[in-house]
Protein backbone atom coordinates (compact mmCIF):
# COMPACT_ATOMS: atom_id res chain seq x y z
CA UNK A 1 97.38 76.48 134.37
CA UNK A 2 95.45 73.84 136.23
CA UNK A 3 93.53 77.28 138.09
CA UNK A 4 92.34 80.69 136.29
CA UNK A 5 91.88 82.25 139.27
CA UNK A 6 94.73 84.90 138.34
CA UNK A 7 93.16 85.57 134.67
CA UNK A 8 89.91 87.61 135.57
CA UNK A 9 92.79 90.30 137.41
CA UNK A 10 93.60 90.77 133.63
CA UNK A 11 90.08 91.58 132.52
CA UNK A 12 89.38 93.74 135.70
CA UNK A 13 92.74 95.62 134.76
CA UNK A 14 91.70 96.44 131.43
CA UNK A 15 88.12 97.11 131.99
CA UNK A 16 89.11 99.67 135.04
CA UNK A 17 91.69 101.34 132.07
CA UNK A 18 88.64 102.70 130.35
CA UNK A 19 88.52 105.26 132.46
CA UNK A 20 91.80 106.53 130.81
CA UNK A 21 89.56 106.54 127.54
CA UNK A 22 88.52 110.21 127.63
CA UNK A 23 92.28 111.76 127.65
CA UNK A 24 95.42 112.26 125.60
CA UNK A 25 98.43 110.34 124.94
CA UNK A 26 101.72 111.65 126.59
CA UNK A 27 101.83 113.90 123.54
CA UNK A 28 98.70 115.36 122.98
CA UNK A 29 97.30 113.53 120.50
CA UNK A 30 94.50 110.85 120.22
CA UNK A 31 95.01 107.36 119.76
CA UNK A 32 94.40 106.83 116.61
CA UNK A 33 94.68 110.27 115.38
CA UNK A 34 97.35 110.52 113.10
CA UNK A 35 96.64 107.19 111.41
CA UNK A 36 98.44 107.13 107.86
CA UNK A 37 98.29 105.02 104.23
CA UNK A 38 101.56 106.60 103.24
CA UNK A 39 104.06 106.17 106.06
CA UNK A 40 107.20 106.70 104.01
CA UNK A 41 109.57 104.03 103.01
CA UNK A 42 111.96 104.93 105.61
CA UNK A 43 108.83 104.31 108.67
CA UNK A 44 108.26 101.15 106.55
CA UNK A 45 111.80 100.14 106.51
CA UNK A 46 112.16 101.16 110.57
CA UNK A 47 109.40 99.58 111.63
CA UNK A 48 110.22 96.24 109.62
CA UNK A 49 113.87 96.23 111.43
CA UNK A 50 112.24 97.43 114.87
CA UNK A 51 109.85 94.04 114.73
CA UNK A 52 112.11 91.85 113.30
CA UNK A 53 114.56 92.32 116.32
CA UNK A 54 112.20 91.98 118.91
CA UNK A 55 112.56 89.13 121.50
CA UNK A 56 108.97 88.21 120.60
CA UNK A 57 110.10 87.31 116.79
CA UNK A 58 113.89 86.31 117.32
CA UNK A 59 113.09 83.94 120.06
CA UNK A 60 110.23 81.67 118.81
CA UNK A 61 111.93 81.62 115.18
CA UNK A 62 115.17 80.43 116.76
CA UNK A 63 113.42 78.14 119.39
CA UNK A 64 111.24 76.37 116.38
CA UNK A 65 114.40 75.74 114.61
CA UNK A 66 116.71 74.10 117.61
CA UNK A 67 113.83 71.97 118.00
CA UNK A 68 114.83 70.12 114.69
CA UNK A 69 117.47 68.95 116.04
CA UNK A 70 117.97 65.27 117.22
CA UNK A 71 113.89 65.09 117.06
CA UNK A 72 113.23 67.40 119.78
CA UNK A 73 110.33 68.62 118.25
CA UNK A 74 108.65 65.05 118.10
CA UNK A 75 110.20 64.28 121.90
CA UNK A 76 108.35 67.53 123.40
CA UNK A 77 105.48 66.71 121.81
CA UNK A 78 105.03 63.13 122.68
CA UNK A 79 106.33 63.88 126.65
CA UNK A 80 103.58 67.09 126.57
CA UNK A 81 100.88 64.69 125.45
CA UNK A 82 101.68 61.63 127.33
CA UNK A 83 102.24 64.09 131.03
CA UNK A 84 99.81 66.29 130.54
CA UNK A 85 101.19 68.46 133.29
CA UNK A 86 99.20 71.64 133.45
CA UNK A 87 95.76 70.48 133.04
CA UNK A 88 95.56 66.42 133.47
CA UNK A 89 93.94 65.55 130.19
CA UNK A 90 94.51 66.55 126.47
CA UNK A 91 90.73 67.46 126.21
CA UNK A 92 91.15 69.87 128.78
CA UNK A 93 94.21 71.64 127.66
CA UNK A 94 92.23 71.95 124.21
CA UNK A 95 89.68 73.52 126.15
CA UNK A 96 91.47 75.40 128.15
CA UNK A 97 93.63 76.41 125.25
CA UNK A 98 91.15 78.16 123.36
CA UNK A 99 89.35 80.09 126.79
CA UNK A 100 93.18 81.58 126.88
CA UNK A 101 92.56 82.80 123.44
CA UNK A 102 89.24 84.24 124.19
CA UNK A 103 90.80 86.23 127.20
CA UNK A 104 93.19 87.72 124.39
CA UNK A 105 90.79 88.15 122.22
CA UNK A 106 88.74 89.91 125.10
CA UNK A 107 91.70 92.18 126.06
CA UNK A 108 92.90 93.30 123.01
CA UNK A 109 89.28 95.24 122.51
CA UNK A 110 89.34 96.32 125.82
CA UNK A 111 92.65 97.85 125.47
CA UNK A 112 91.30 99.50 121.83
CA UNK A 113 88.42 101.21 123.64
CA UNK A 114 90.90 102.09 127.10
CA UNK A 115 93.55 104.15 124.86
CA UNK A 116 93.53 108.21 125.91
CA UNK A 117 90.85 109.20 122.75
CA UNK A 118 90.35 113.09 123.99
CA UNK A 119 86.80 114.41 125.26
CA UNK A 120 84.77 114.93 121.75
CA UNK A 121 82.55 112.46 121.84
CA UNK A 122 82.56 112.84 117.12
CA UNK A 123 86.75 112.69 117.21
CA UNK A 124 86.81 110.15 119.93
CA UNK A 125 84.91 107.53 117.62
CA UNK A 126 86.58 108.73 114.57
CA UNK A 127 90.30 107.93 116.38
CA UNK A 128 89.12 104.67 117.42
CA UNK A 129 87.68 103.62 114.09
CA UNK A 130 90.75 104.60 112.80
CA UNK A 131 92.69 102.79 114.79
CA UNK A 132 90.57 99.55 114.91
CA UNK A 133 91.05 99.70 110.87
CA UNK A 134 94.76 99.00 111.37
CA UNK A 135 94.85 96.73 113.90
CA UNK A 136 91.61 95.00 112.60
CA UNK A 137 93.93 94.44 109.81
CA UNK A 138 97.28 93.25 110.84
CA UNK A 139 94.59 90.57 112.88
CA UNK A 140 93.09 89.88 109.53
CA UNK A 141 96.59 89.47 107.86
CA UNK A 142 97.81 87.13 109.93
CA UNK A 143 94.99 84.87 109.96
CA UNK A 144 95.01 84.81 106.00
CA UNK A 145 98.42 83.99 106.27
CA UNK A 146 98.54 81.32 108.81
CA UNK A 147 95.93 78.86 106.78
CA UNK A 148 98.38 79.94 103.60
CA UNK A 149 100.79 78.60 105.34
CA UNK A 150 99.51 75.67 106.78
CA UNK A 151 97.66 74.43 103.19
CA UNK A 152 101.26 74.83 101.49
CA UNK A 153 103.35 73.22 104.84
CA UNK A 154 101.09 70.26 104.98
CA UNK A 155 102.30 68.96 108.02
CA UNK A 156 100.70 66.25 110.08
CA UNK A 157 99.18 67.22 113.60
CA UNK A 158 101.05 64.97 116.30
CA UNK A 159 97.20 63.29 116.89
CA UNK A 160 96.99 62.65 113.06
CA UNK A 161 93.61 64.09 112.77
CA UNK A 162 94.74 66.47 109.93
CA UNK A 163 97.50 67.88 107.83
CA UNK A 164 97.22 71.94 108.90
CA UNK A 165 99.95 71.26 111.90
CA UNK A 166 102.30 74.10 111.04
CA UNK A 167 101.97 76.99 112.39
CA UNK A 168 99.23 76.83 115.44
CA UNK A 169 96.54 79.22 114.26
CA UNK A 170 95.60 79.54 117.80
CA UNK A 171 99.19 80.59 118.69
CA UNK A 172 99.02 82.89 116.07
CA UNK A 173 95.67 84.47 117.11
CA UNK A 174 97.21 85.12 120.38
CA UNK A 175 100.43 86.32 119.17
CA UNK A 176 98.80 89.10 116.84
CA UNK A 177 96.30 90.07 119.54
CA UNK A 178 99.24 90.07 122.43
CA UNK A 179 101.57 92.83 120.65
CA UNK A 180 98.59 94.89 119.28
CA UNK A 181 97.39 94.54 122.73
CA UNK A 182 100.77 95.19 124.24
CA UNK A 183 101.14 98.60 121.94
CA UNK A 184 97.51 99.84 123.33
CA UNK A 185 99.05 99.40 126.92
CA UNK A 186 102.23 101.32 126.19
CA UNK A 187 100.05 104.26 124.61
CA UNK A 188 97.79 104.69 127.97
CA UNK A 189 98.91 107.34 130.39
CA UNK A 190 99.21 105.04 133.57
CA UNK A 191 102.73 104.10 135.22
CA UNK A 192 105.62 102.32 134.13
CA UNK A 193 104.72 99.74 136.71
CA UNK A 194 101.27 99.29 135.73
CA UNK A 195 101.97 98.76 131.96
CA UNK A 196 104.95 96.30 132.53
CA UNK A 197 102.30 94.18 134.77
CA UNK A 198 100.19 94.41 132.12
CA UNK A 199 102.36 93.42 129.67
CA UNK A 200 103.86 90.29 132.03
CA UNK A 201 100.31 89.40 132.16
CA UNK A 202 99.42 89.75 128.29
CA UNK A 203 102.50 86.91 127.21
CA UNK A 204 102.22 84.91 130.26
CA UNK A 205 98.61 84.20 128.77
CA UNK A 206 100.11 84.37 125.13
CA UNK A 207 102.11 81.52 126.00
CA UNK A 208 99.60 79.95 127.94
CA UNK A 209 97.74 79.31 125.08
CA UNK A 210 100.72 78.03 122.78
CA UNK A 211 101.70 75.40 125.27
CA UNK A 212 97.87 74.40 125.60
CA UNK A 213 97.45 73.08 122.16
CA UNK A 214 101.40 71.18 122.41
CA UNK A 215 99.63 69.21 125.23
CA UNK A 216 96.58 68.66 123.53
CA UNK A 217 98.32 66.92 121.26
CA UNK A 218 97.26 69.08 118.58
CA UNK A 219 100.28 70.71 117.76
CA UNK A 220 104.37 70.27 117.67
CA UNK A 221 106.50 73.02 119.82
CA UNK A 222 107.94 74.67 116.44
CA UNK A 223 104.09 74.57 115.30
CA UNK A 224 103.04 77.35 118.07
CA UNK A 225 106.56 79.26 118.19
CA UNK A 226 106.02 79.94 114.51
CA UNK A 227 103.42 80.77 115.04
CA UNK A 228 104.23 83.51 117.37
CA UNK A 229 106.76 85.12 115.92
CA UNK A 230 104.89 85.14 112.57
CA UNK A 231 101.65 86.90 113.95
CA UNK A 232 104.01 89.13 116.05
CA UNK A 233 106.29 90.16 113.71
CA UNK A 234 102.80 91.14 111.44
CA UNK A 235 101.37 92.90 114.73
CA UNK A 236 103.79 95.29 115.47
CA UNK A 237 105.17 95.70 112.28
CA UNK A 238 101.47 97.13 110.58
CA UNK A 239 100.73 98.85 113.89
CA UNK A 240 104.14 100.58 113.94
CA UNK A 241 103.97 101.72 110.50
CA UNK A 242 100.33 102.71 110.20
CA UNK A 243 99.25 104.13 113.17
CA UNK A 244 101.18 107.09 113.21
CA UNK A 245 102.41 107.20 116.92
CA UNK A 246 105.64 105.59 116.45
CA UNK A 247 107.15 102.45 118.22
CA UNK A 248 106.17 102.61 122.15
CA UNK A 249 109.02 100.38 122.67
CA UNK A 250 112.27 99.80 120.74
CA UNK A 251 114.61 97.07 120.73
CA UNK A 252 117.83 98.01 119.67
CA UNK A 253 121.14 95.67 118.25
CA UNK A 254 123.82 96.01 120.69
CA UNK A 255 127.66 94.73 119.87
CA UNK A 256 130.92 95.94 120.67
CA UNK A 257 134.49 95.12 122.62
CA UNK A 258 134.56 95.52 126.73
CA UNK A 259 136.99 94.85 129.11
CA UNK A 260 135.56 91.35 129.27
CA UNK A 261 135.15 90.88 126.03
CA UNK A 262 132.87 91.22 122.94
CA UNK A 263 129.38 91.81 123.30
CA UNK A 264 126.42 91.09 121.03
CA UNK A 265 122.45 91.89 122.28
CA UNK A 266 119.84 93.48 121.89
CA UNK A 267 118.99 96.70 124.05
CA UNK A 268 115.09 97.40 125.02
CA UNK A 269 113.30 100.65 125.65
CA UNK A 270 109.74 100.79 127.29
């Protein structure tokens, strides 16, 4: 992290995308399109176990509870702040912590105005409003519920400054702007190859910025990785329920006796 030299190939990525602006998704239809207040109970209820399972919400919510135990949350913390190994100083990882953000931040537009929105100039802005509205709001809802969460957690910050520790609203931010991001990618018409790099690139920076503010000294580990899976968990879920297009990628419960014995995972589809 000490060098950002690789992050402006992420902005360049997305900015060259736009030309894939004027087209169709793999199906015809805008992005945006077939945007929906009544998804059905059944979408609601899919799209609710489709998020829940994904390695992006399981992970961090089972990471920031191992870290209870034996103090490991307080021993990551005070080992982060005390090495400062990616960036030398706590100010800078602060810094650098929130310039990760704004890269997200900067991305997840670009990737709004890069999804395939057809060649009528009128439906192409409608599509995009429409879809801005939804993702605009999944943002918005996990923002308003990170600072509900952190005035009823009341946790200390590791430096003591404050009491609004738990969950990182930084990691958050990043988290909700990484899936919807992610989701924008997956709806594009460019290769398999392209969107995975993409996608590497997206929660490599995601992470990035959660380990930032643990070496700042600003937050505890379970702090940022609830804060992930939180604003994750609200990305995907609103976008895959609203937005009419269906999950781009799936994540499926896998379990069941082999030859070498029982199995229990979870099977992904890009």
């Amino acid at each position: 992290m000490r060098h950002l030299h690789c992050l402006p190939h992420l902005i360049a990525a997305m900015a060259i995308l736009l030309t894939q602006a004027c087209g169709t998704m793999e199906n015809g239809r805008r992005w945006g399109e077939d945007v929906t207040l009544k998804p059905g109970w059944s979408k609601v209820g899919q799209s609710a176990c489709e998020s829940f399972l994904s390695p992006m919400v399981l992970g961090p919510a089972s990471a920031a509870l191992l870290l209870q135990i034996h103090h490991a949350d307080e021993r990551v913390s005070q080992w982060a702040v005390e090495h400062t190994p990616t960036t030398g100083s706590t100010d800078q990882a602060e810094q650098l912590s929130s310039t990760l953000r704004g890269i997200l931040l900067g991305s997840f537009y670009l990737s709004v105005m890069a999804t395939p929105g057809g060649d009528d100039p009128a439906l192409w802005f409608l599509s995009k409003a429409k879809g801005m509205a939804v993702q605009g709001s999944a943002a918005a809802l996990s923002n308003e519920l990170t600072f509900l969460i952190k005035d009823a957690a009341d946790r200390g910050r590791p430096d003591g400054n404050d009491t609004e520790s738990f969950p990182s609203g930084h990691a958050s931010n990043a988290a909700v702007f990484t899936a919807l991001a992610s989701r924008n990618v997956h709806a594009m018409n460019i290769t398999s190859v392209g969107k995975t790099g993409l996608d590497i690139a997206l929660h490599t920076v995601m992470f990035g910025v959660a380990w930032e503010r643990v070496e700042a000294g600003v937050h505890y580990p379970s702090d940022v990785l609830a804060g992930i899976a939180m604003a994750y968990f609200i990305g995907t879920f609103i976008n895959d329920t609203f937005m009419g297009i269906g999950p781009l990628k799936e994540t499926t419960p896998v379990m069941g006796l082999t030859p070498d014995g029982y199995v229990l995972g979870i099977s992904m589809r890009f």
